[in-house]
N, C-alpha and C. Protein backbone atom coordinates (compact mmCIF):
# COMPACT_ATOMS: atom_id res chain seq x y z
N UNK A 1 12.92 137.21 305.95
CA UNK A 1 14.21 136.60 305.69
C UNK A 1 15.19 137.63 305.13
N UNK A 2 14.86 138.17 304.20
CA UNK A 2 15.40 139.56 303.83
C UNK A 2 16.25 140.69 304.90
N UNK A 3 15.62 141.08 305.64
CA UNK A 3 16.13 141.88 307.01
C UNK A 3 17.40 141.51 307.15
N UNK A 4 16.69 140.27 308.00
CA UNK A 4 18.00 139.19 308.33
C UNK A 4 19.35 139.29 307.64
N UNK A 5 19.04 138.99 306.25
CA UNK A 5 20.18 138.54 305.56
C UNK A 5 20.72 139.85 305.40
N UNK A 6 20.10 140.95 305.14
CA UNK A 6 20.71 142.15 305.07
C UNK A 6 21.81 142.91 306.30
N UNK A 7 20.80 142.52 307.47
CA UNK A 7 21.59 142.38 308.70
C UNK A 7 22.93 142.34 308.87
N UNK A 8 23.40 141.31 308.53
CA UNK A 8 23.84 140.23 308.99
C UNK A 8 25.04 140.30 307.90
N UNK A 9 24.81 140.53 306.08
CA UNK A 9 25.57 140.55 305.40
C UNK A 9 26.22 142.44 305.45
N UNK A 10 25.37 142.99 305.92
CA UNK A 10 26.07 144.31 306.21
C UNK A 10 27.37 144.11 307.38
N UNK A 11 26.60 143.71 308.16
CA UNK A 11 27.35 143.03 309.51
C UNK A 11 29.52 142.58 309.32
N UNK A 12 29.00 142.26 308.17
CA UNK A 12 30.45 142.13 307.67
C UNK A 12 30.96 142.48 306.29
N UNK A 13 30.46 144.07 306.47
CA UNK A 13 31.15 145.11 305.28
C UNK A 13 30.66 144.83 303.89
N UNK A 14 29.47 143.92 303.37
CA UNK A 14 28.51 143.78 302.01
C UNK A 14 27.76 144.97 302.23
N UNK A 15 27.27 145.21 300.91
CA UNK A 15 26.84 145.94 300.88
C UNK A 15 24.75 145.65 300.05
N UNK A 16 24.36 145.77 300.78
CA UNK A 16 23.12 145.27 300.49
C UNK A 16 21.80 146.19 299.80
N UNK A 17 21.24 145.69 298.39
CA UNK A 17 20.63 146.31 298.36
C UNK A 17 18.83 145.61 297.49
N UNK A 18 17.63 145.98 297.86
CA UNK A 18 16.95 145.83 297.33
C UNK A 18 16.33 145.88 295.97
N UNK A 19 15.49 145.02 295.40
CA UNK A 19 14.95 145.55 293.97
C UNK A 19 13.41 144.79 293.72
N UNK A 20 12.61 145.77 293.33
CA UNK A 20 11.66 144.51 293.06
C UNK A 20 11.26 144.49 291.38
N UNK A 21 12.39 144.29 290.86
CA UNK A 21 12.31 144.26 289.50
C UNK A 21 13.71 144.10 288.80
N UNK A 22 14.31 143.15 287.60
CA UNK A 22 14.99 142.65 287.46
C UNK A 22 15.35 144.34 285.91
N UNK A 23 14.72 144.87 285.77
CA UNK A 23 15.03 146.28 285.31
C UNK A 23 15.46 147.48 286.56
N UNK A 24 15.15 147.19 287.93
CA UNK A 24 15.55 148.43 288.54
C UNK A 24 16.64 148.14 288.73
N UNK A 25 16.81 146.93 288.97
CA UNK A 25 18.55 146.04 289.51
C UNK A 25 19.65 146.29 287.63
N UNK A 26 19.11 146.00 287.17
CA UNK A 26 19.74 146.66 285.94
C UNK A 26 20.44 148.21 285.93
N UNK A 27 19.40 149.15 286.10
CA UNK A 27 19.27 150.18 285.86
C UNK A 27 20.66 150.91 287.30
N UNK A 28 20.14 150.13 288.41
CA UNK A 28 21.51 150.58 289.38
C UNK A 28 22.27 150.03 288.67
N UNK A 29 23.03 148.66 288.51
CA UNK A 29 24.48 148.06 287.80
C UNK A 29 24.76 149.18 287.09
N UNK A 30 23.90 149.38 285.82
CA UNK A 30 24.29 150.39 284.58
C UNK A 30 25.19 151.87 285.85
N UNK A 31 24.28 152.37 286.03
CA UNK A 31 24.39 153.42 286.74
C UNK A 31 26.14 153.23 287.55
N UNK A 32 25.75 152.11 288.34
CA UNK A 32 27.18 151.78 289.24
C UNK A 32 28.41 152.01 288.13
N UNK A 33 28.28 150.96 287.10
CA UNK A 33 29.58 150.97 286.18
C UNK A 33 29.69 152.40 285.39
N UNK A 34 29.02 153.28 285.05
CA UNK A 34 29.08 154.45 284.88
C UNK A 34 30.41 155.19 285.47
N UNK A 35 29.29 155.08 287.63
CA UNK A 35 30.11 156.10 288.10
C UNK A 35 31.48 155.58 288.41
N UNK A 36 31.60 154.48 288.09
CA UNK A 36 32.77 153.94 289.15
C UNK A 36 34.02 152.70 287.94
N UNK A 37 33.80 153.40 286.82
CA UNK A 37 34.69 152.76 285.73
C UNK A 37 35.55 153.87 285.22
N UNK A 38 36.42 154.10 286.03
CA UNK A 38 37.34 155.61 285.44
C UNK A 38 37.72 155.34 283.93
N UNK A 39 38.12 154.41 283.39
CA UNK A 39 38.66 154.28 282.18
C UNK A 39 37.51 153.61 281.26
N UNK A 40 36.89 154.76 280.64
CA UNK A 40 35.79 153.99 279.29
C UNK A 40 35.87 153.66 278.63
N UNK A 41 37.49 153.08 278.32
CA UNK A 41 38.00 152.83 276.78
C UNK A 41 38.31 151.30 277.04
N UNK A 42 38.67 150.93 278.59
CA UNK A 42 39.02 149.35 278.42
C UNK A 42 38.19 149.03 278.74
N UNK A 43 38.59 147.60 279.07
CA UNK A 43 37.54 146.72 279.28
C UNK A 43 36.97 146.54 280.91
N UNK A 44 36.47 147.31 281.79
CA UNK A 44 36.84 147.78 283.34
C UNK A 44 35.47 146.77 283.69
N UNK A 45 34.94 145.83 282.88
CA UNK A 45 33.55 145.33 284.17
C UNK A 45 33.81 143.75 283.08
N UNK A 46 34.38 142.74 283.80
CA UNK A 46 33.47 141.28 283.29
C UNK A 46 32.30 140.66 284.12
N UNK A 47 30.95 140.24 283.04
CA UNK A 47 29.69 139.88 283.44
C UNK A 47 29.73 138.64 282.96
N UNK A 48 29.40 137.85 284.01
CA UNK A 48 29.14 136.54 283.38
C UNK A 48 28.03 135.82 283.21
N UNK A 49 27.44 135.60 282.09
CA UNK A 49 26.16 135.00 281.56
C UNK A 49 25.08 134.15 282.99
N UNK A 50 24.24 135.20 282.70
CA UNK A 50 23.12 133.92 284.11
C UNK A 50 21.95 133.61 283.46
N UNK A 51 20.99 133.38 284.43
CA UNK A 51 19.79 133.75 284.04
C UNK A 51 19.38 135.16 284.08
N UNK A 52 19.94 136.04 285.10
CA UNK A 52 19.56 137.21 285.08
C UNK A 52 19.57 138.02 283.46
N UNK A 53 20.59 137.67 282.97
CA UNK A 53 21.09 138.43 282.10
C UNK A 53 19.62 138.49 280.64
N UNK A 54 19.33 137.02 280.43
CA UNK A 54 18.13 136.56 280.04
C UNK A 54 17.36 137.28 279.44
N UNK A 55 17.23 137.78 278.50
CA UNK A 55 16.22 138.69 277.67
C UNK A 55 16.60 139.96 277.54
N UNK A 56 17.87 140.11 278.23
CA UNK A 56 18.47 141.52 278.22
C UNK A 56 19.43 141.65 276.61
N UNK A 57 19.50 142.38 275.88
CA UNK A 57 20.15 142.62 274.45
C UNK A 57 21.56 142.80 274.98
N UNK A 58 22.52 142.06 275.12
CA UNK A 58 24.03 142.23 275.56
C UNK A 58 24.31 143.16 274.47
N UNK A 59 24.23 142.91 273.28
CA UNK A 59 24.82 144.06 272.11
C UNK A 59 24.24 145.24 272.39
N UNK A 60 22.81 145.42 272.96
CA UNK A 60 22.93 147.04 273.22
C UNK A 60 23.36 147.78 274.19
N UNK A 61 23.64 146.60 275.14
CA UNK A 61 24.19 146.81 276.35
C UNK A 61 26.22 147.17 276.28
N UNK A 62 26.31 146.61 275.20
CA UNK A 62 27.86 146.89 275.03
C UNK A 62 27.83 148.11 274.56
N UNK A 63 26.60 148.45 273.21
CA UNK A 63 27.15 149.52 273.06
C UNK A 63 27.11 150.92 274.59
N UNK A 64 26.09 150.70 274.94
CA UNK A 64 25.76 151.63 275.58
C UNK A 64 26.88 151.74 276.80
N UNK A 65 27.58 150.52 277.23
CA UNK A 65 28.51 150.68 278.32
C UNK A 65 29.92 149.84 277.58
N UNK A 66 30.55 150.32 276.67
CA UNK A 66 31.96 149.35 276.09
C UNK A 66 32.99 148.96 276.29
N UNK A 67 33.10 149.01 277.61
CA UNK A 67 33.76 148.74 278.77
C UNK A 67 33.49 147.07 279.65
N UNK A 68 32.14 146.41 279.17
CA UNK A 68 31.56 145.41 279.83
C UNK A 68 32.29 144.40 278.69
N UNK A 69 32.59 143.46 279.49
CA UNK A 69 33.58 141.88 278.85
C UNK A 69 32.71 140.87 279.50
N UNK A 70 31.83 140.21 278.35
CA UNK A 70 31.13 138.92 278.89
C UNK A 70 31.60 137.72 278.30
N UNK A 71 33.08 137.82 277.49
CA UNK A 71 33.69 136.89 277.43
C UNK A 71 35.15 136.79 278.39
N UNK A 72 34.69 135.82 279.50
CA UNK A 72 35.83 136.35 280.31
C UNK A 72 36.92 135.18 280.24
N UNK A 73 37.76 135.58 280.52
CA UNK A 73 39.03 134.23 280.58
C UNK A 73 40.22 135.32 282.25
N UNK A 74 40.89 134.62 282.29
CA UNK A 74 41.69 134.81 283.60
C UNK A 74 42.59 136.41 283.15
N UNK A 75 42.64 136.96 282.02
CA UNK A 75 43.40 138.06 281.39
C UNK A 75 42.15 139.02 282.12
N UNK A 76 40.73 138.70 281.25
CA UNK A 76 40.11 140.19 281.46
C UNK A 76 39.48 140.08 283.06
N UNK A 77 39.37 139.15 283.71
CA UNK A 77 38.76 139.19 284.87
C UNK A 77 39.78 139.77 285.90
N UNK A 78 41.17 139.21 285.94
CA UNK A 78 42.06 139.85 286.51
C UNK A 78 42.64 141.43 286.38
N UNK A 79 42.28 141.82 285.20
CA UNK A 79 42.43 143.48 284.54
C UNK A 79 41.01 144.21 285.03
N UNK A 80 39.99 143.70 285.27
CA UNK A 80 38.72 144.40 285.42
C UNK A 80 38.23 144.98 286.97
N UNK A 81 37.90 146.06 287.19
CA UNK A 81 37.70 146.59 288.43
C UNK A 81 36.40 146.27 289.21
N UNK A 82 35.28 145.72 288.16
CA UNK A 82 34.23 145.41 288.68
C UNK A 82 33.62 144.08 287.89
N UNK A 83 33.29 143.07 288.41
CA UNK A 83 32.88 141.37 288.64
C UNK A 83 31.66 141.46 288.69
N UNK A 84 30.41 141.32 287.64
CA UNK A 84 29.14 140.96 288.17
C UNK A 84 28.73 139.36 287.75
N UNK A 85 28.16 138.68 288.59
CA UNK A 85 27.68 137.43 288.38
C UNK A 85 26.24 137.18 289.23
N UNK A 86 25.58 135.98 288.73
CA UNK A 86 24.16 135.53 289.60
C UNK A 86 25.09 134.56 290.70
N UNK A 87 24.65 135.02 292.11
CA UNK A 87 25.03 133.98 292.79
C UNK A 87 24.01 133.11 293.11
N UNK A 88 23.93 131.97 293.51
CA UNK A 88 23.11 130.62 293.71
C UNK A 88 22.17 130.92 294.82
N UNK A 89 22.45 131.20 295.71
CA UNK A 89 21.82 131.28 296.99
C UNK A 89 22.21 131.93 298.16
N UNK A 90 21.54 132.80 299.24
CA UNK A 90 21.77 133.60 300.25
C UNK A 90 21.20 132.86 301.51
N UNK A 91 22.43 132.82 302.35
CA UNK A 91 21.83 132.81 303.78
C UNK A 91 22.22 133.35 304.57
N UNK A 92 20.64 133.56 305.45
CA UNK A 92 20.49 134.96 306.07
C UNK A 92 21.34 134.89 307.31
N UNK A 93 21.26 133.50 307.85
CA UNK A 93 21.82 133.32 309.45
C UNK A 93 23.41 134.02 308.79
N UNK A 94 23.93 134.27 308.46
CA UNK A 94 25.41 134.12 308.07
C UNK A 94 25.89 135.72 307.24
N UNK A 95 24.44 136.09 306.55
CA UNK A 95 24.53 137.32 305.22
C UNK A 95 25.55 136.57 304.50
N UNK A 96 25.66 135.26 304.50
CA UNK A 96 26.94 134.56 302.99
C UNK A 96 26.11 134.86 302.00
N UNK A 97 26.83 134.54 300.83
CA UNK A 97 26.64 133.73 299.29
C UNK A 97 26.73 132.85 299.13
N UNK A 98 26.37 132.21 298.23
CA UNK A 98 27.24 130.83 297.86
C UNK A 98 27.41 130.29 296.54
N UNK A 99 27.98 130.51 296.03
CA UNK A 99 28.38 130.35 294.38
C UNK A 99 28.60 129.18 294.36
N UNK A 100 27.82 128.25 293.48
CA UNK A 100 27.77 127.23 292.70
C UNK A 100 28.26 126.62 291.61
N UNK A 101 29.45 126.26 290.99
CA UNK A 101 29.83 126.41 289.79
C UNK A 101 31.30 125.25 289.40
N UNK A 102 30.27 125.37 287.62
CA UNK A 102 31.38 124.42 287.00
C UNK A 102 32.26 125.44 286.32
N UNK A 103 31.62 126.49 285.53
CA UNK A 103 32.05 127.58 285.44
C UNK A 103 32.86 128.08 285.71
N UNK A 104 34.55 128.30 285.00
CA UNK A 104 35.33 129.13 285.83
C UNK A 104 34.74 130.83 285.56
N UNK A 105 34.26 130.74 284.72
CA UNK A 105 33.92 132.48 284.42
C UNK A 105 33.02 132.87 285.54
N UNK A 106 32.63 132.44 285.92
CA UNK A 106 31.40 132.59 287.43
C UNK A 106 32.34 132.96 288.38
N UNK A 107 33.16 132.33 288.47
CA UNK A 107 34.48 132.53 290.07
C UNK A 107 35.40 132.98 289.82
N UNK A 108 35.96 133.51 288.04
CA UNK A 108 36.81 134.74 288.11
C UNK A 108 35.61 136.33 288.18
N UNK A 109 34.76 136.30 287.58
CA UNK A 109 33.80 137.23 288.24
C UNK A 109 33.99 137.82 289.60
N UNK A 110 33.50 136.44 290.59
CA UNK A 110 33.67 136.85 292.27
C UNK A 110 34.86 137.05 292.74
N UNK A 111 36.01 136.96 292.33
CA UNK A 111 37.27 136.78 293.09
C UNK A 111 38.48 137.85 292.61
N UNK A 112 38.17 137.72 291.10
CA UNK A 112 39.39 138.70 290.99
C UNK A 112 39.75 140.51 290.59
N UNK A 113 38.17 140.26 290.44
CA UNK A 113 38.05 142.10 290.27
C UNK A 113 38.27 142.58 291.64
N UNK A 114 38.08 144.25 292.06
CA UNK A 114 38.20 144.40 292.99
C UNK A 114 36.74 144.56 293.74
N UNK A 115 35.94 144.89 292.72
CA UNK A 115 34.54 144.80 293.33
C UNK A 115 33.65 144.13 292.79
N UNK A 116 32.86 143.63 293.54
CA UNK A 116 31.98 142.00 293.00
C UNK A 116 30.65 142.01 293.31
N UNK A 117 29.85 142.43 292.24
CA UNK A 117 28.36 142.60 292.35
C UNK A 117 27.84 141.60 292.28
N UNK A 118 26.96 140.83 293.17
CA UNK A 118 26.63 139.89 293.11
C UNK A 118 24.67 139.40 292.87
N UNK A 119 23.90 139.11 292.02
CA UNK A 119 22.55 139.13 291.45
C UNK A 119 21.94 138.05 292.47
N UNK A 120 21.42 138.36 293.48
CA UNK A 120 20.56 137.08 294.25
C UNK A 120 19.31 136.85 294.23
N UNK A 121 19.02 136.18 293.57
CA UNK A 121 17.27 136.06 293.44
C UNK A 121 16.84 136.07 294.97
N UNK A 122 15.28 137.15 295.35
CA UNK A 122 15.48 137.20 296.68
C UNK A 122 14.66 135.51 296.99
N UNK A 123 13.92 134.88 296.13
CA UNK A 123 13.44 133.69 296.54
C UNK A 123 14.87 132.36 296.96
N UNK A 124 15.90 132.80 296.23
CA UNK A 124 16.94 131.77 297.03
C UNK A 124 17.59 132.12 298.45
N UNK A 125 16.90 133.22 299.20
CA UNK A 125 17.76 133.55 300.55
C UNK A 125 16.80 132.79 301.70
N UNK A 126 17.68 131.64 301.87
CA UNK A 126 17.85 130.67 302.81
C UNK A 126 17.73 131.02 304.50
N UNK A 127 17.44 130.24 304.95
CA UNK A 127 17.48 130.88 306.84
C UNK A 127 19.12 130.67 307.20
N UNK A 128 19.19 129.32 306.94
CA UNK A 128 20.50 128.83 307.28
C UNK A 128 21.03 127.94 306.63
N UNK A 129 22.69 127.35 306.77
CA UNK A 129 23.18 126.40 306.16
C UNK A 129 22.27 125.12 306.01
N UNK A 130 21.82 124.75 307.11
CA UNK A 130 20.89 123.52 307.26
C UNK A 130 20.17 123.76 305.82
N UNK A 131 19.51 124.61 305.64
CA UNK A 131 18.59 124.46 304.51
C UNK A 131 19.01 124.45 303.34
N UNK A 132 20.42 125.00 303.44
CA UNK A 132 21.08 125.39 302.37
C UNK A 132 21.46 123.65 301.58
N UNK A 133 21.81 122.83 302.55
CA UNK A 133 22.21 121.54 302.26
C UNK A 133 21.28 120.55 302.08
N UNK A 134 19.69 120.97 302.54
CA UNK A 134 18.72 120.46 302.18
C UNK A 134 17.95 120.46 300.75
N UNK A 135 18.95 121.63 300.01
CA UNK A 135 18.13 121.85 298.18
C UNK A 135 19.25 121.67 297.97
N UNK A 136 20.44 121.21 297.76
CA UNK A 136 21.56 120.86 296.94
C UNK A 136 22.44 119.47 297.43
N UNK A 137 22.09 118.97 296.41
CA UNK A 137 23.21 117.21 296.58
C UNK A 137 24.68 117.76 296.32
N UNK A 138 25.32 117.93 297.76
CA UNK A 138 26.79 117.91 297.89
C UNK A 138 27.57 117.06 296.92
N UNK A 139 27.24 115.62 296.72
CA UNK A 139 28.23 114.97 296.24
C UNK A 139 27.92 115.18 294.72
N UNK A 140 27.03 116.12 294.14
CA UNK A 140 27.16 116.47 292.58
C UNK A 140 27.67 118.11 292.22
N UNK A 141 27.89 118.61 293.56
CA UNK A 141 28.58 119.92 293.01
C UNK A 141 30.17 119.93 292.78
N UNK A 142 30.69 120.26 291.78
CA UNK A 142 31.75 120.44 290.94
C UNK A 142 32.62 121.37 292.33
N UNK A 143 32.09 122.41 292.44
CA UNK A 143 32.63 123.83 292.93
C UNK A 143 31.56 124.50 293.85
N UNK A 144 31.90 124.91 295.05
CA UNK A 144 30.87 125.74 295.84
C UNK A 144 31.85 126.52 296.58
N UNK A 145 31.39 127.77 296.97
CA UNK A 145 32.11 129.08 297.56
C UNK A 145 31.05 129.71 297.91
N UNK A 146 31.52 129.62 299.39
CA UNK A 146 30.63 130.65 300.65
C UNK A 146 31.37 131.83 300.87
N UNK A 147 30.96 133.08 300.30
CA UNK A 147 31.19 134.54 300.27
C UNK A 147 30.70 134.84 301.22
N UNK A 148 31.38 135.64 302.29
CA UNK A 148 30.95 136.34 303.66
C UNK A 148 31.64 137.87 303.17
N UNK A 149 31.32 138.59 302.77
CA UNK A 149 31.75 140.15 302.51
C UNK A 149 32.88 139.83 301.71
N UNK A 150 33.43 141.05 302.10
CA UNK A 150 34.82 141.59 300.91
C UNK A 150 36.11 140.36 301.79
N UNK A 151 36.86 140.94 300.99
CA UNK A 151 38.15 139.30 301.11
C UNK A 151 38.74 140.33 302.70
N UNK A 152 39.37 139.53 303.63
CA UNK A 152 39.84 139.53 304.81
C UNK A 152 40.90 138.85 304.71
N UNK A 153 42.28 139.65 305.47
CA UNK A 153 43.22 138.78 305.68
C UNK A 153 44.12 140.10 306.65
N UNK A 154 44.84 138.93 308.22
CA UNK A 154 45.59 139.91 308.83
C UNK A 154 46.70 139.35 309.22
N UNK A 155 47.64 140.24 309.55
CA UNK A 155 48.59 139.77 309.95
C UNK A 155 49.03 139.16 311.40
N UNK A 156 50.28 138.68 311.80
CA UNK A 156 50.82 138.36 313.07
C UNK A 156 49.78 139.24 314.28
N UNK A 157 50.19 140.25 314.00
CA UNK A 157 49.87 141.49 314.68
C UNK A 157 48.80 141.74 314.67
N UNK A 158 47.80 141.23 313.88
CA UNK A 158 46.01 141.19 313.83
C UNK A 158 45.85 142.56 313.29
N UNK A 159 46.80 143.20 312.39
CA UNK A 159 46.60 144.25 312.19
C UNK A 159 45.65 144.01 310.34
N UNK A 160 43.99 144.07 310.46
CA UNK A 160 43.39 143.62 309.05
C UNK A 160 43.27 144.43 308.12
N UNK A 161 43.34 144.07 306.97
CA UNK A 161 43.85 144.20 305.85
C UNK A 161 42.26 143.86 305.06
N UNK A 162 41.79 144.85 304.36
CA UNK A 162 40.74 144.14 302.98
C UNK A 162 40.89 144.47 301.87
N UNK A 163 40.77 143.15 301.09
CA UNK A 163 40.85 142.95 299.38
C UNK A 163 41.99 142.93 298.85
N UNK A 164 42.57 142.05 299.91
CA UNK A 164 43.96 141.18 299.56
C UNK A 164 44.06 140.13 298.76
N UNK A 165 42.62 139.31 298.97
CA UNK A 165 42.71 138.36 298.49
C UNK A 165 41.33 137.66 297.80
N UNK A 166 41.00 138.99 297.31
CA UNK A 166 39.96 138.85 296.52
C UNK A 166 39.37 140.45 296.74
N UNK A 167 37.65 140.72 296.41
CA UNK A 167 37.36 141.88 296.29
C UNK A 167 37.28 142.64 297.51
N UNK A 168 37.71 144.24 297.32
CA UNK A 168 37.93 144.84 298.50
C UNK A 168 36.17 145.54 298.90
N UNK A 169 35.26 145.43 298.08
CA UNK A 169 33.73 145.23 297.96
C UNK A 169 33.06 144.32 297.34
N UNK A 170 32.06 144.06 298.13
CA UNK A 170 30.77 143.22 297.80
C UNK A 170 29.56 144.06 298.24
N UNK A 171 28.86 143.93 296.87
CA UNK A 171 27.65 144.29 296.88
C UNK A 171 26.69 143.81 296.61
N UNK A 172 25.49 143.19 296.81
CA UNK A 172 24.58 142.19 296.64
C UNK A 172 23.20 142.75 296.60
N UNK A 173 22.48 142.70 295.26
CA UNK A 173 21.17 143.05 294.65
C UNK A 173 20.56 142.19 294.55
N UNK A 174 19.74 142.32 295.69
CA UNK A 174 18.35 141.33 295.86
C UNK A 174 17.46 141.74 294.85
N UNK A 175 16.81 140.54 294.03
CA UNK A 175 16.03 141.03 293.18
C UNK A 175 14.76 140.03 293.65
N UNK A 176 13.53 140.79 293.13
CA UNK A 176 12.13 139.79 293.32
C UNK A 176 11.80 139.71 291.76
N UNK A 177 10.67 138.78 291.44
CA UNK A 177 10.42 138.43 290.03
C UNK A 177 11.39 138.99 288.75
N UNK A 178 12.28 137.36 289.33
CA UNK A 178 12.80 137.28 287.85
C UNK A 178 13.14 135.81 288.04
């Protein structure tokens, strides 16, 4: 199922990557916000609370990167260059996401940074929508958003444009046992 979804979510400009450990998937993020947070003094990454996060020491984690905002509101998510959140579930027919949420801090995460790391447990990557609608009662979700890569938008002229209207990357860390 994995392949697939990798396939498929490459297929439309995500960027896909493996982990079989909820410390190696750490250890890239850390690494990512490192290389790719030019300014170490603001606040350049909001994370929003999952399960992933789960046993991880956020205070040593601030100190060590002080740049990370896990209290987010529409100020720091919109100021921040990089968005990490757990998304709900992957399917492969499609390489989507699909974010689940009552949470607005979950969907300023995905939407308004410019790049949006996204935590997928690899046991939630789905074959297809069908199944996708078979583990979740539609009429009790608040909020759902199917992520297909980075944001798309073109003009008259079909001339396309990315991360107009949301992140101009997506990157998605499959993780196993966690």
């Amino acid at each position: 199922m994995f392949d697939l979804f990798k396939q498929k979510a490459e297929a439309i400009n995500a960027e896909v990557h493996k982990f079989s450990s909820k410390a190696e998937a750490l250890d890239f993020i850390k690494d990512f916000i490192k290389q790719n947070t030019p300014n170490k003094i603001s606040k350049g990454v909001v994370w929003c609370d999952s399960e992933f996060l789960e046993g991880v020491d956020k205070d040593t984690l601030q100190k060590e990167l002080p740049w990370i905002e896990f209290n987010i509101d529409l100020n720091s998510a919109a100021s921040a260059k990089i968005g990490i959140n757990q998304v709900d579930f992957g399917v492969a027919e499609t390489g989507s996401l699909v974010e689940i949420s009552e949470n607005i801090s979950k969907r300023l995460c995905s939407t308004l940074p410019e790049i949006h790391i996204a935590v997928l447990p690899m046991r939630k990557i789905l074959p297809d929508m069908e199944s996708l609608f078979r583990q979740i009662e539609i009429n009790k979700i608040p909020y759902m958003t199917v992520i297909s890569g980075p944001s798309r938008t073109a003009d008259i002229e079909r001339v396309l444009t990315i991360g107009v209207h949301g992140p101009e990357r997506v990157i998605i860390l499959c993780v196993d046992n966690f």
